[in-house]
C-alpha atoms as a PDB file:
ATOM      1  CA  UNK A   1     -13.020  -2.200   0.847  1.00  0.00           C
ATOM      2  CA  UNK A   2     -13.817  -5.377   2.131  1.00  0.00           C
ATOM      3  CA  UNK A   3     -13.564  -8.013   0.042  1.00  0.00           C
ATOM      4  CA  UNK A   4     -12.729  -6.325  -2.362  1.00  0.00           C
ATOM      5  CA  UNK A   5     -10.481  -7.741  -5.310  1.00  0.00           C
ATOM      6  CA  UNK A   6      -7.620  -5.533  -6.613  1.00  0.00           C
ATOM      7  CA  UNK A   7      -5.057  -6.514  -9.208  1.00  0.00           C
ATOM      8  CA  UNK A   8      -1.518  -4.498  -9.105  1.00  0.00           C
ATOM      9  CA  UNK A   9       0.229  -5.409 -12.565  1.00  0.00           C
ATOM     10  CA  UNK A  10       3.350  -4.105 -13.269  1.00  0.00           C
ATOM     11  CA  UNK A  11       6.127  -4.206 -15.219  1.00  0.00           C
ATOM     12  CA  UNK A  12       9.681  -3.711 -13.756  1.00  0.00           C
ATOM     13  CA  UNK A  13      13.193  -4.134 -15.110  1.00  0.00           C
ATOM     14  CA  UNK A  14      15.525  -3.398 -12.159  1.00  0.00           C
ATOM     15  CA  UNK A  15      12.837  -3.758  -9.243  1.00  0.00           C
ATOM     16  CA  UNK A  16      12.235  -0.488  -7.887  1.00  0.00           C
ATOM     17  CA  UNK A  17       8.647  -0.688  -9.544  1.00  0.00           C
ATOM     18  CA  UNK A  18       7.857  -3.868  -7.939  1.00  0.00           C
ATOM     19  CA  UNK A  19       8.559  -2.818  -4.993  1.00  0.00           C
ATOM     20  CA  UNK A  20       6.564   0.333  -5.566  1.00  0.00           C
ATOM     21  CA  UNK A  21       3.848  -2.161  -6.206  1.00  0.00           C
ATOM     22  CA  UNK A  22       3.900  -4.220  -3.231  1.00  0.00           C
ATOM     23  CA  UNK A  23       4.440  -0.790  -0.821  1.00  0.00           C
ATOM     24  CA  UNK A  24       0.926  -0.049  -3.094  1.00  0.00           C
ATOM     25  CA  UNK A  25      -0.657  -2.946  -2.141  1.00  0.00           C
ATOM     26  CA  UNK A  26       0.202  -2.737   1.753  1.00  0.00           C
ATOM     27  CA  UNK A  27      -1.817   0.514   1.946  1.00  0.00           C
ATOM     28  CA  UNK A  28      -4.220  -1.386   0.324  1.00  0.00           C
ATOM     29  CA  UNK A  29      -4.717  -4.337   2.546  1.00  0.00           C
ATOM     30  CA  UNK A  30      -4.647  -2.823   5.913  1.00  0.00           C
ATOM     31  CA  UNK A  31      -7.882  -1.224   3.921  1.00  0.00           C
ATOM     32  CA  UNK A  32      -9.555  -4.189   4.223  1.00  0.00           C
ATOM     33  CA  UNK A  33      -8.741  -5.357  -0.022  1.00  0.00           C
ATOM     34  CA  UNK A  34      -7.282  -8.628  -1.251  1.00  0.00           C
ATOM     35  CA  UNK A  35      -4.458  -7.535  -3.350  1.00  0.00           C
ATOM     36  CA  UNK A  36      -2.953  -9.438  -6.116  1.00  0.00           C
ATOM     37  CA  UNK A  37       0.752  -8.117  -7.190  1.00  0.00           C
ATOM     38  CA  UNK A  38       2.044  -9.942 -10.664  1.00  0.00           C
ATOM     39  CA  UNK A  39       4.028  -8.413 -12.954  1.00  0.00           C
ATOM     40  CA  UNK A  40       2.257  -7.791 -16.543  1.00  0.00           C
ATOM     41  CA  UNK A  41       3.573 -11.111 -18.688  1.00  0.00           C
ATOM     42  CA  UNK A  42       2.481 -13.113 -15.484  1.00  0.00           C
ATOM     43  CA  UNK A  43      -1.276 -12.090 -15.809  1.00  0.00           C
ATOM     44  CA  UNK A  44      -3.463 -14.262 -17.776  1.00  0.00           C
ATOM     45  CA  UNK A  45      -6.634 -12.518 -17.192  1.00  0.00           C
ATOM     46  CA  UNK A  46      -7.905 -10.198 -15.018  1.00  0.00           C
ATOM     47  CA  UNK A  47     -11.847 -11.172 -14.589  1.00  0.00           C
ATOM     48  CA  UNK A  48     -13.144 -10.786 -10.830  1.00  0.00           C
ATOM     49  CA  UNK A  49     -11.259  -8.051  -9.478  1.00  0.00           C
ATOM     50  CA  UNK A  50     -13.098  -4.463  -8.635  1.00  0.00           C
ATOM     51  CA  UNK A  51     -10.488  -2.577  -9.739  1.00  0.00           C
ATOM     52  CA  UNK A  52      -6.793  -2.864 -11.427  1.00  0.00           C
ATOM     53  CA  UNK A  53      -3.915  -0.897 -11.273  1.00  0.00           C
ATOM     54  CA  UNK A  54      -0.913  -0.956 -13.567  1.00  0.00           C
ATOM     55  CA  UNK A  55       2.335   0.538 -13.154  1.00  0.00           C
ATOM     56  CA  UNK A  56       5.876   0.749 -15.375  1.00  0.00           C
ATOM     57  CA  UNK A  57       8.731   2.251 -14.554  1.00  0.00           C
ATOM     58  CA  UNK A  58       9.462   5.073 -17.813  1.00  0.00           C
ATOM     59  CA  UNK A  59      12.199   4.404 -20.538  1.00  0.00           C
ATOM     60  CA  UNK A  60      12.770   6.037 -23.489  1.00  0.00           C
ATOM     61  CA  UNK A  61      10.314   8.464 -22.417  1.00  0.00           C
ATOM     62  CA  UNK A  62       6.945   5.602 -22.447  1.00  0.00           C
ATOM     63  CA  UNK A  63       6.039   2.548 -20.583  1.00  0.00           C
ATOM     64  CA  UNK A  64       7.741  -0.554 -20.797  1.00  0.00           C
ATOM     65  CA  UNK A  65       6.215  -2.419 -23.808  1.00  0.00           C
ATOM     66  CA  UNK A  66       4.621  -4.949 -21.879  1.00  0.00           C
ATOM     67  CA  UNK A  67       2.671  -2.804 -19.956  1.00  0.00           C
ATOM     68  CA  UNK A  68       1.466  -1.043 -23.117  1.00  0.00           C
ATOM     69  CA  UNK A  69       0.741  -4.536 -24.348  1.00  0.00           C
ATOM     70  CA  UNK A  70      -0.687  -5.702 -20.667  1.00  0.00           C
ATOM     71  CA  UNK A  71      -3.129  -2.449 -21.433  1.00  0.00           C
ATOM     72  CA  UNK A  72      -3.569  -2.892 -25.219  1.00  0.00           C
ATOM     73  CA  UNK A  73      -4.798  -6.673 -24.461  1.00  0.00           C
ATOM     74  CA  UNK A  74      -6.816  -6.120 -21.613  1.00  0.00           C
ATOM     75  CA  UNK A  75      -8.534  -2.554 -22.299  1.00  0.00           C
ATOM     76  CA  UNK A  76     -12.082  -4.158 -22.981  1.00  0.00           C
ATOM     77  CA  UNK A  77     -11.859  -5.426 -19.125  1.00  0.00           C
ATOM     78  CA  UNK A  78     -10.419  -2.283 -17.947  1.00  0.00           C
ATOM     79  CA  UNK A  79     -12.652  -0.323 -19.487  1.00  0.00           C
ATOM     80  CA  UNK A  80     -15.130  -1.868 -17.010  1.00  0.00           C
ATOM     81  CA  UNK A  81     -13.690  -1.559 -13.796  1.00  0.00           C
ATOM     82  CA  UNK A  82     -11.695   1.652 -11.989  1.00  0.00           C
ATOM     83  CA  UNK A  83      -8.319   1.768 -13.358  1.00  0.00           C
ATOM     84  CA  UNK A  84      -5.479   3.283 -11.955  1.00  0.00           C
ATOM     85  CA  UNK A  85      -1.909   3.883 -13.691  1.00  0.00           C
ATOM     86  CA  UNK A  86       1.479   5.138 -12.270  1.00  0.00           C
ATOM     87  CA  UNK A  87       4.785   5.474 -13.605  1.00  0.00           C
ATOM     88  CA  UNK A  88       7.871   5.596 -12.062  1.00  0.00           C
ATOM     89  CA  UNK A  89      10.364   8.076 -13.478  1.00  0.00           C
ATOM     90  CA  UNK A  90      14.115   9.355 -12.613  1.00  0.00           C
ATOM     91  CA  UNK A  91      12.985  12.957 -13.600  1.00  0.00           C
ATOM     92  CA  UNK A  92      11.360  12.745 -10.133  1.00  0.00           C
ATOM     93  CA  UNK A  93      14.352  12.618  -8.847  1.00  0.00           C
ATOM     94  CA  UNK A  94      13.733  16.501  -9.218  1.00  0.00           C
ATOM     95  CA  UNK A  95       9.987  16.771  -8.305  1.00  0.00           C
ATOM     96  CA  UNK A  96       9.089  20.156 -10.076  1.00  0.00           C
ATOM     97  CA  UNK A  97       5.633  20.505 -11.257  1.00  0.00           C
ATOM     98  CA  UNK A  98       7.055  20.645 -15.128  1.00  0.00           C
ATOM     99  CA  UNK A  99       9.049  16.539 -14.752  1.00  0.00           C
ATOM    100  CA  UNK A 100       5.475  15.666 -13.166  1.00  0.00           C
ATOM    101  CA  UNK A 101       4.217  16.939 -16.489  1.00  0.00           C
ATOM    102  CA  UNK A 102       6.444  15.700 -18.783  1.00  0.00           C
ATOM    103  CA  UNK A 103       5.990  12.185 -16.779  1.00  0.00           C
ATOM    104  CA  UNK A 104       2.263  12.637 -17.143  1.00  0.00           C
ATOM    105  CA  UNK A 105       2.582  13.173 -20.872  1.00  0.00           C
ATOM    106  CA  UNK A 106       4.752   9.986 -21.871  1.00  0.00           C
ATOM    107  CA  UNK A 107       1.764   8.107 -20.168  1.00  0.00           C
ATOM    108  CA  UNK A 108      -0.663   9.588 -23.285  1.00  0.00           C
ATOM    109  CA  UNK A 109      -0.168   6.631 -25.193  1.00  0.00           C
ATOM    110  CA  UNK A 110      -1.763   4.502 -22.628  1.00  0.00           C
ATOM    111  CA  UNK A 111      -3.931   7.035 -21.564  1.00  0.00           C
ATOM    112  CA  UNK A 112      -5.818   6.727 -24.919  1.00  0.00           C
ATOM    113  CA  UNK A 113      -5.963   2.883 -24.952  1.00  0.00           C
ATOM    114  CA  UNK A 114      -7.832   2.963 -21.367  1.00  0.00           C
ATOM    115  CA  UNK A 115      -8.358   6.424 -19.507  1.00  0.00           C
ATOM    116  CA  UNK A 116      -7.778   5.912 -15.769  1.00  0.00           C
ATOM    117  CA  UNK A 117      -8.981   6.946 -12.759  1.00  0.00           C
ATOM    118  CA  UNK A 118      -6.045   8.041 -11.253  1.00  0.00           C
ATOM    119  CA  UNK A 119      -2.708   8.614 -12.066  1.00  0.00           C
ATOM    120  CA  UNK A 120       0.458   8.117  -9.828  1.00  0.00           C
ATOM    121  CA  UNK A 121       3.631   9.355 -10.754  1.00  0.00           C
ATOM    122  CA  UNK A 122       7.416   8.522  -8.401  1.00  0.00           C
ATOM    123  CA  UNK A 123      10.240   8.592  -8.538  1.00  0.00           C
ATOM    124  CA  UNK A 124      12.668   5.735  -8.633  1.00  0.00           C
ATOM    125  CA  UNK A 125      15.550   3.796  -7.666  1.00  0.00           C
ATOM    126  CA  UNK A 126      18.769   4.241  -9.821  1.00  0.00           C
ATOM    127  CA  UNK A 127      21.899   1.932  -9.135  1.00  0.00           C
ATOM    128  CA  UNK A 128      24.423   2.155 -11.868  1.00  0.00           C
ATOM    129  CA  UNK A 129      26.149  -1.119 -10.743  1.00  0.00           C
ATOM    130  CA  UNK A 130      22.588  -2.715 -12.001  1.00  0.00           C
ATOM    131  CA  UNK A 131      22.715  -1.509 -15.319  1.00  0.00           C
ATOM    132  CA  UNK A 132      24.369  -2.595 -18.565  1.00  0.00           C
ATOM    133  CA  UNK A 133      26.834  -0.411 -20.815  1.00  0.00           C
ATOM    134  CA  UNK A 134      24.351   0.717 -22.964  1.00  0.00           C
ATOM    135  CA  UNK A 135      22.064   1.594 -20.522  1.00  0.00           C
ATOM    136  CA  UNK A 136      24.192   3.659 -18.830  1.00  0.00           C
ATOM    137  CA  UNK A 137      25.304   5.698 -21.716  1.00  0.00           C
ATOM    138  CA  UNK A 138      21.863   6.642 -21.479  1.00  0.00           C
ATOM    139  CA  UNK A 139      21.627   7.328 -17.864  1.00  0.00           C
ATOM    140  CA  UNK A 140      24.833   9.354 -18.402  1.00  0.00           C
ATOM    141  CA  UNK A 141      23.866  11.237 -21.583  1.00  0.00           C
ATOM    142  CA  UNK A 142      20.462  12.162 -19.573  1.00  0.00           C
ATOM    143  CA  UNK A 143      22.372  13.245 -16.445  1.00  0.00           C
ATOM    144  CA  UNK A 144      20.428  11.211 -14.070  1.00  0.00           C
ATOM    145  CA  UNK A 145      21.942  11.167 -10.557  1.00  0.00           C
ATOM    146  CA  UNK A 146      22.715   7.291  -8.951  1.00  0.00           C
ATOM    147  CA  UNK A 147      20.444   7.518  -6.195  1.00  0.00           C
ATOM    148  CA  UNK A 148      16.890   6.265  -4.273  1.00  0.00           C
ATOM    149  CA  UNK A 149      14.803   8.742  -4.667  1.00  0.00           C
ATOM    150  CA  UNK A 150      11.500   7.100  -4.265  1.00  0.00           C
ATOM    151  CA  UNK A 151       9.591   8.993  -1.535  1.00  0.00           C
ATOM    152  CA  UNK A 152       8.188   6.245   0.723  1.00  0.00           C
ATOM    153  CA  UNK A 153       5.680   8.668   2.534  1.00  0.00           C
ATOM    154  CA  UNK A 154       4.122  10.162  -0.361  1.00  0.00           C
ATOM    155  CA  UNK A 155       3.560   6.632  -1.702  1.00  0.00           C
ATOM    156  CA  UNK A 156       1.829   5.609   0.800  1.00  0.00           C
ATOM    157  CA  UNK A 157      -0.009   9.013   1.226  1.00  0.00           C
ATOM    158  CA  UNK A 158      -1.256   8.859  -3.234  1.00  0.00           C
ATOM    159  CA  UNK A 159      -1.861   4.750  -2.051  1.00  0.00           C
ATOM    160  CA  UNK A 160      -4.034   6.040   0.773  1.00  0.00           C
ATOM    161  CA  UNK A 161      -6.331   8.743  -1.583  1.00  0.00           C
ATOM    162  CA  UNK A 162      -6.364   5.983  -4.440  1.00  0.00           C
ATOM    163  CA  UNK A 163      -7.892   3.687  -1.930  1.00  0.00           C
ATOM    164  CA  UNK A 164     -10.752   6.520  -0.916  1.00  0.00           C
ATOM    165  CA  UNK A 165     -11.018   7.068  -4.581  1.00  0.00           C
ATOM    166  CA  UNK A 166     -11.773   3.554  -5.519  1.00  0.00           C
ATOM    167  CA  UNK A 167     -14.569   3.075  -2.695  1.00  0.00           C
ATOM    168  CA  UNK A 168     -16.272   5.863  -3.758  1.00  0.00           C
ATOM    169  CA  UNK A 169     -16.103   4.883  -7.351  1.00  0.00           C
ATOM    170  CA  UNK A 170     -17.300   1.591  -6.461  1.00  0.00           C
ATOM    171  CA  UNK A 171     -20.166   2.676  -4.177  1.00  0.00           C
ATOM    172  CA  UNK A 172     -21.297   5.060  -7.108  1.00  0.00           C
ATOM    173  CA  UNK A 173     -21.243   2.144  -9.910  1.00  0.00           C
ATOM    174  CA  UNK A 174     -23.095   0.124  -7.427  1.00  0.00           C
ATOM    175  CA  UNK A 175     -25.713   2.715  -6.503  1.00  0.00           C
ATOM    176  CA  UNK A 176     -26.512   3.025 -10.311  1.00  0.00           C
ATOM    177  CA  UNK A 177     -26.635  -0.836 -11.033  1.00  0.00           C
END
């Protein structure tokens, strides 16, 4: 992936997604790509990279709204390059094949804006001392344990596939250019 451009936009309330991002990007650039990390609102455009990737952590069960919007604005763009989403969810907390799916479904809204390439779906960090009284109603209602539950290995491991992914999907657009 040599000079190759990448864009990581994400959005992020608490953090745990950024940092998902920039763990993202790591694998990334020790495969040879120059990785840009900005969260959504930050991006003005996103001409001259070779691929993006956009993540947002899930609440009430969909994407921040900025990332819709980040998706919503940009899809003529992304349409043009690989795309790659992920999600980061507290029903992973649990990874059963059925929260995967239910994760993978709140992304259809997006999904239909821009299909990706890929799809990455983690699990999060939850720290009640970070959240406000309505929030945690919500965490509460939902039963979602206090915890850090994002699975640094299998990160990197989706990270590493996403990279082989996108340089095949960039040698085949350039092979029928």
């Amino acid at each position: 992936m040599g000079n190759w451009r990448v864009l990581i936009a994400y959005a992020s309330r608490l953090g745990s997604t950024r940092e998902i991002a920039q763990a993202i990007a790591q694998v990334l650039t020790q495969r040879g790509a120059v990785v840009d990390v900005r969260a959504v609102d930050e991006v003005e455009h996103i001409q001259g990279y070779q691929a993006v990737m956009v993540g947002s952590p899930i609440r009430e069960a969909r994407w921040l709204p900025e990332a819709r919007h980040f998706v919503e604005t940009h899809r003529e763009v992304l349409r043009k390059v690989p795309l790659v989403y992920f999600a980061v969810s507290g029903l992973m907390s649990q990874p059963t094949p059925e929260h995967f799916h239910e994760v993978y479904e709140y992304l259809a809204e997006v999904r239909d804006i821009v299909e990706p390439l890929e799809v990455g779906i983690f699990a999060g960090l939850l720290d009640y001392d970070r959240l406000d009284p309505a929030q945690m109603t919500k965490v509460l209602s939902k039963g979602l344990p206090e915890g850090d539950f994002r699975r640094w290995q299998d990160i990197r491991a989706w990270a590493e596939d996403v990279a082989d992914r996108l340089l095949l999907e960039q040698a085949r657009r350039q092979a029928s250019e």
